[in-house]
C-alpha atoms as a PDB file:
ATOM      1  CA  UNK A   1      26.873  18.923 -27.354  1.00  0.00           C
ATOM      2  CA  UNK A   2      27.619  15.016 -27.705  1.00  0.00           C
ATOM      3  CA  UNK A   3      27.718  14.786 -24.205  1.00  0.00           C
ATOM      4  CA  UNK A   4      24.744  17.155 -23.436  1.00  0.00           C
ATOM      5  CA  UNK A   5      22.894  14.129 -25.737  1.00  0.00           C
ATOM      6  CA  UNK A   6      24.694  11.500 -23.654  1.00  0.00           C
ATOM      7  CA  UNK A   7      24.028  12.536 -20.247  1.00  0.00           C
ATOM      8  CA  UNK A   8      20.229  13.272 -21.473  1.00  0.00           C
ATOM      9  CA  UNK A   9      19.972   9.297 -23.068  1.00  0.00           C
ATOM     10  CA  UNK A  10      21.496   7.964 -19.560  1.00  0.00           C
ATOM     11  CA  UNK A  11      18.780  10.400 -17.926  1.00  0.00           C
ATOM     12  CA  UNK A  12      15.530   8.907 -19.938  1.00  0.00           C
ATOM     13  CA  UNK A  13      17.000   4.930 -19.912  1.00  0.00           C
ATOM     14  CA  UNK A  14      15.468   3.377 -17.071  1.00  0.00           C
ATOM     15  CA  UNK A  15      17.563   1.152 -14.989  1.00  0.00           C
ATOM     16  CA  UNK A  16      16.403  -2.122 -13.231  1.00  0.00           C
ATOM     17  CA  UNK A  17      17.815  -0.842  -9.704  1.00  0.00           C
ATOM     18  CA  UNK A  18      15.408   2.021  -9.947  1.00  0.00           C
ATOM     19  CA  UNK A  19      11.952   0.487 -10.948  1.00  0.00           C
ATOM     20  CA  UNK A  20      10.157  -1.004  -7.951  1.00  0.00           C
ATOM     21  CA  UNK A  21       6.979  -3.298  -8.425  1.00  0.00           C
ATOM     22  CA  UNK A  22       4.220  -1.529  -7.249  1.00  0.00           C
ATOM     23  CA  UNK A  23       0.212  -3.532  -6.260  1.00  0.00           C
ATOM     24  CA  UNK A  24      -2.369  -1.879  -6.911  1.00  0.00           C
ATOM     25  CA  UNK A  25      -5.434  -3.319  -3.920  1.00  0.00           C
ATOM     26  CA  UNK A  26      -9.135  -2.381  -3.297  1.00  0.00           C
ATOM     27  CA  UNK A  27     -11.615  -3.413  -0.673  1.00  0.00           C
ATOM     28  CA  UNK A  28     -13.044  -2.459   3.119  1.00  0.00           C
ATOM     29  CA  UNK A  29     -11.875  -2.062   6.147  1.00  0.00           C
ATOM     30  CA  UNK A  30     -14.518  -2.666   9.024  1.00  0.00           C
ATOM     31  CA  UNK A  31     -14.196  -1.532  12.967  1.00  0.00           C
ATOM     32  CA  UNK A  32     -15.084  -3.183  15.550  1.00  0.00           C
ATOM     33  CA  UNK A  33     -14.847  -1.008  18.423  1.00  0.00           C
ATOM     34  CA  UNK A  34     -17.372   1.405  16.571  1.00  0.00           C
ATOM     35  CA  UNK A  35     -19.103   1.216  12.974  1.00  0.00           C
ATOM     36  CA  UNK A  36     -17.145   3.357  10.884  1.00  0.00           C
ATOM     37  CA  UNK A  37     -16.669   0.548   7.670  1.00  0.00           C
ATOM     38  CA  UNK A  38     -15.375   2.015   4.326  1.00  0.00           C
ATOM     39  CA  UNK A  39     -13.647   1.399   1.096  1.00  0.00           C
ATOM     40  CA  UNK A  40      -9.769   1.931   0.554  1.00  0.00           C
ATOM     41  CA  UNK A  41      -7.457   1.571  -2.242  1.00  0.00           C
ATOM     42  CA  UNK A  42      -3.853   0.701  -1.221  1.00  0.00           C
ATOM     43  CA  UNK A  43      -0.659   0.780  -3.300  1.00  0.00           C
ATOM     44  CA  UNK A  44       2.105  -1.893  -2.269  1.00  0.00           C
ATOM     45  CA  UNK A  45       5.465  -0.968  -3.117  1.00  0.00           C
ATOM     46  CA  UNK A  46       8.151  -3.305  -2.989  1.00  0.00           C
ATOM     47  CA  UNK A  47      11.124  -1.745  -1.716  1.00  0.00           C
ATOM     48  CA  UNK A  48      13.490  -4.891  -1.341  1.00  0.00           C
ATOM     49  CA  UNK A  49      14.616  -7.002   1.615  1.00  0.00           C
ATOM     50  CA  UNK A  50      11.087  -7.556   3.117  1.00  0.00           C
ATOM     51  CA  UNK A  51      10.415  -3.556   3.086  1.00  0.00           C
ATOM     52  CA  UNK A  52       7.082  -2.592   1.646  1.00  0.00           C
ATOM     53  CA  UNK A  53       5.384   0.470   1.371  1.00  0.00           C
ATOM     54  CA  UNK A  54       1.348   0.763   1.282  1.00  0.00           C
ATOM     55  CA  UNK A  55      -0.046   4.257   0.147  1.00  0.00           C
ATOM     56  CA  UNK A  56      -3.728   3.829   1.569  1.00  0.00           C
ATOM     57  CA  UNK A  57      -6.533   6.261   0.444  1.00  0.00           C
ATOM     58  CA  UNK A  58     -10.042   6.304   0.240  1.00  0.00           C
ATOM     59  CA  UNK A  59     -12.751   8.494   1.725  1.00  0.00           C
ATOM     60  CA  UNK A  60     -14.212   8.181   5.679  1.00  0.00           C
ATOM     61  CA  UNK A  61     -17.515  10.278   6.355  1.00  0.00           C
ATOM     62  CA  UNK A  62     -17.214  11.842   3.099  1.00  0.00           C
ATOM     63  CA  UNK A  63     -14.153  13.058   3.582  1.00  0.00           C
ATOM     64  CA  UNK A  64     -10.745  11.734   1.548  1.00  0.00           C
ATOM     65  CA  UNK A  65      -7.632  10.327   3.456  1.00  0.00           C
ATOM     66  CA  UNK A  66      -3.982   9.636   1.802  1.00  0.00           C
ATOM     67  CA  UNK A  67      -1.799   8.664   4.486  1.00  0.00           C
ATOM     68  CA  UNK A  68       1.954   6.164   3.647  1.00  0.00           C
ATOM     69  CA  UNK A  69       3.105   3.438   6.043  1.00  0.00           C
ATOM     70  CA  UNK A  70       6.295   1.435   5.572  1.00  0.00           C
ATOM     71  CA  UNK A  71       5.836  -2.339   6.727  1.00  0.00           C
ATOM     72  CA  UNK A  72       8.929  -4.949   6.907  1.00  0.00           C
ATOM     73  CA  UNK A  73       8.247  -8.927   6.761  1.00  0.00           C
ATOM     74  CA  UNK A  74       8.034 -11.388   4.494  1.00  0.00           C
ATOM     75  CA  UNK A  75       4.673 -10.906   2.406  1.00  0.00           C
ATOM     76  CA  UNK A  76       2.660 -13.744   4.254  1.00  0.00           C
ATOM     77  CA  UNK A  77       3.946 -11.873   8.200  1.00  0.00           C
ATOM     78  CA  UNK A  78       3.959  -8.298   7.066  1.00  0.00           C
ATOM     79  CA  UNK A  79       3.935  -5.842  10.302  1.00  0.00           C
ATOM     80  CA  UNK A  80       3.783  -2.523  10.230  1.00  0.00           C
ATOM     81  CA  UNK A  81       3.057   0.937  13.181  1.00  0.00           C
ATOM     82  CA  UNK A  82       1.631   3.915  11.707  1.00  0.00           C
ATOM     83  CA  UNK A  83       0.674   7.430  13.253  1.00  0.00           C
ATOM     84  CA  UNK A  84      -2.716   8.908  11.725  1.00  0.00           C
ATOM     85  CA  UNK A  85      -4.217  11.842  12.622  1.00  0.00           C
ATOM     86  CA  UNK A  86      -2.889  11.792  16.165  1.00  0.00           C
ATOM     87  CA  UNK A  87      -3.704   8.095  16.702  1.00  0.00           C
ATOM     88  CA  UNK A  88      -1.273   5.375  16.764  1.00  0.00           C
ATOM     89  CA  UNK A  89      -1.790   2.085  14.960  1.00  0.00           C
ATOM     90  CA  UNK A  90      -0.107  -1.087  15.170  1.00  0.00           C
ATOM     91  CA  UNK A  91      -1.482  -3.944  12.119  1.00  0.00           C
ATOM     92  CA  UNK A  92      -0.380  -7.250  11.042  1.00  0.00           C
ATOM     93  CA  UNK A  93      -1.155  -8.532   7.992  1.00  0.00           C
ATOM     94  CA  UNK A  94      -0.402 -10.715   4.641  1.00  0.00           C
ATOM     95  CA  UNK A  95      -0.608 -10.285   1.238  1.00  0.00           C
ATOM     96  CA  UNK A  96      -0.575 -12.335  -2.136  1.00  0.00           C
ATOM     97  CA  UNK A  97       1.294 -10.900  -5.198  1.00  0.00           C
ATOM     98  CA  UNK A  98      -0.024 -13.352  -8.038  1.00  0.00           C
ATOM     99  CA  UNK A  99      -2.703 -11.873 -10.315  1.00  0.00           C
ATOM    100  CA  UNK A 100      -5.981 -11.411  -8.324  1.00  0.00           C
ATOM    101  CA  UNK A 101      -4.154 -11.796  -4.784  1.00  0.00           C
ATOM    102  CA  UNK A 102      -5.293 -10.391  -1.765  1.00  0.00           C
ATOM    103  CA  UNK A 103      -4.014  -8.283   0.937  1.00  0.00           C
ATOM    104  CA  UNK A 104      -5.664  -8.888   4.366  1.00  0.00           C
ATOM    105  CA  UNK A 105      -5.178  -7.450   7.894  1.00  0.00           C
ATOM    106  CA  UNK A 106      -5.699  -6.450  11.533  1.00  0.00           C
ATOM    107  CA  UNK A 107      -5.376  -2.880  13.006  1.00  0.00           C
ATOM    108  CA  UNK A 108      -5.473  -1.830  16.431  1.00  0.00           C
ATOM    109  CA  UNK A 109      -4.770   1.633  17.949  1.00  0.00           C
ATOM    110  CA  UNK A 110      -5.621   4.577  20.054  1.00  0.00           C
ATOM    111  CA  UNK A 111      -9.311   5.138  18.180  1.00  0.00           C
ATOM    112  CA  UNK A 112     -10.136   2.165  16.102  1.00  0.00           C
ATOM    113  CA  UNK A 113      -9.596  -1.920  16.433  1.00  0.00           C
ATOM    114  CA  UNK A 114     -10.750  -3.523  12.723  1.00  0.00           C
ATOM    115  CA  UNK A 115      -9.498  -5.460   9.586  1.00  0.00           C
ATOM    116  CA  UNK A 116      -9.589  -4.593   6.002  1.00  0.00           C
ATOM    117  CA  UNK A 117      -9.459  -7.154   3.003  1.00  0.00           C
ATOM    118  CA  UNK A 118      -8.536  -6.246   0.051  1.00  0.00           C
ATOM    119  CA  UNK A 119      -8.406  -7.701  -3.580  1.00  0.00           C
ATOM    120  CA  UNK A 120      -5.526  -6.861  -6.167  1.00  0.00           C
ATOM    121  CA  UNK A 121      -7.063  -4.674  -9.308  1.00  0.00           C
ATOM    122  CA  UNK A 122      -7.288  -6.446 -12.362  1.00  0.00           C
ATOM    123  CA  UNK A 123      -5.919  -4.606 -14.888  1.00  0.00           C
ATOM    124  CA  UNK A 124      -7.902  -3.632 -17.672  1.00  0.00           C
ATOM    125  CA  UNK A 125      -7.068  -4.715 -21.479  1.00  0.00           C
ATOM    126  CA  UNK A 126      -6.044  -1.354 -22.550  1.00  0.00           C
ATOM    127  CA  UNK A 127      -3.173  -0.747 -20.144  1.00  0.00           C
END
């Protein structure tokens, strides 16, 4: 039983190694090639050693899109290749982790050549 209670303690204590610091962004994203601008949320996830992880989602011609890339570079020469709906995508871009930072940067790919900007969410007094 004591170690039942033990094992169940070392389950519910969070550990430093396991908590990663996660950005919470919001902004557009405009094409150039044709006009298909929108608004997208992004989630940065610092995964250590210049790896980052950006969950993107938002909605494009009323219709919602979730898709993860993983990124490597320091946070001012972040580069990343993602595959989306058939299309490949190469971007470049930078971000700011201080409260109210930014993440900007440049896609190019099989369907759509842009940029998106984004601002970091302020978070609200109550969380």
């Amino acid at each position: 039983m004591r170690s039942s209670l033990l094992l169940a303690i070392g389950l519910l204590t969070p550990t430093a190694c396991a908590c990663a610091e996660e950005l919470v962004y919001e902004g557009t994203w405009l094409t150039t090639n044709r006009k298909l601008d929108g608004t997208l949320t992004c989630v940065v996830t610092d995964l250590g050693s210049n790896q980052w992880r950006g969950h993107f989602s938002g909605v494009w011609q009323e219709v919602p899109f979730s898709y993860t890339v993983t990124v490597a570079g320091p946070p001012d020469k972040l580069q990343g290749t993602a595959r989306i709906d058939g299309a490949d995508y190469e971007w470049t871009g930078w971000l700011s982790r201080q409260r109210g930072g930014k993440f900007q940067g440049s896609f190019g790919g099989n369907r759509y050549i842009g940029s998106f900007e984004m601002h970091q969410r302020t978070r609200s007094t109550g969380q």
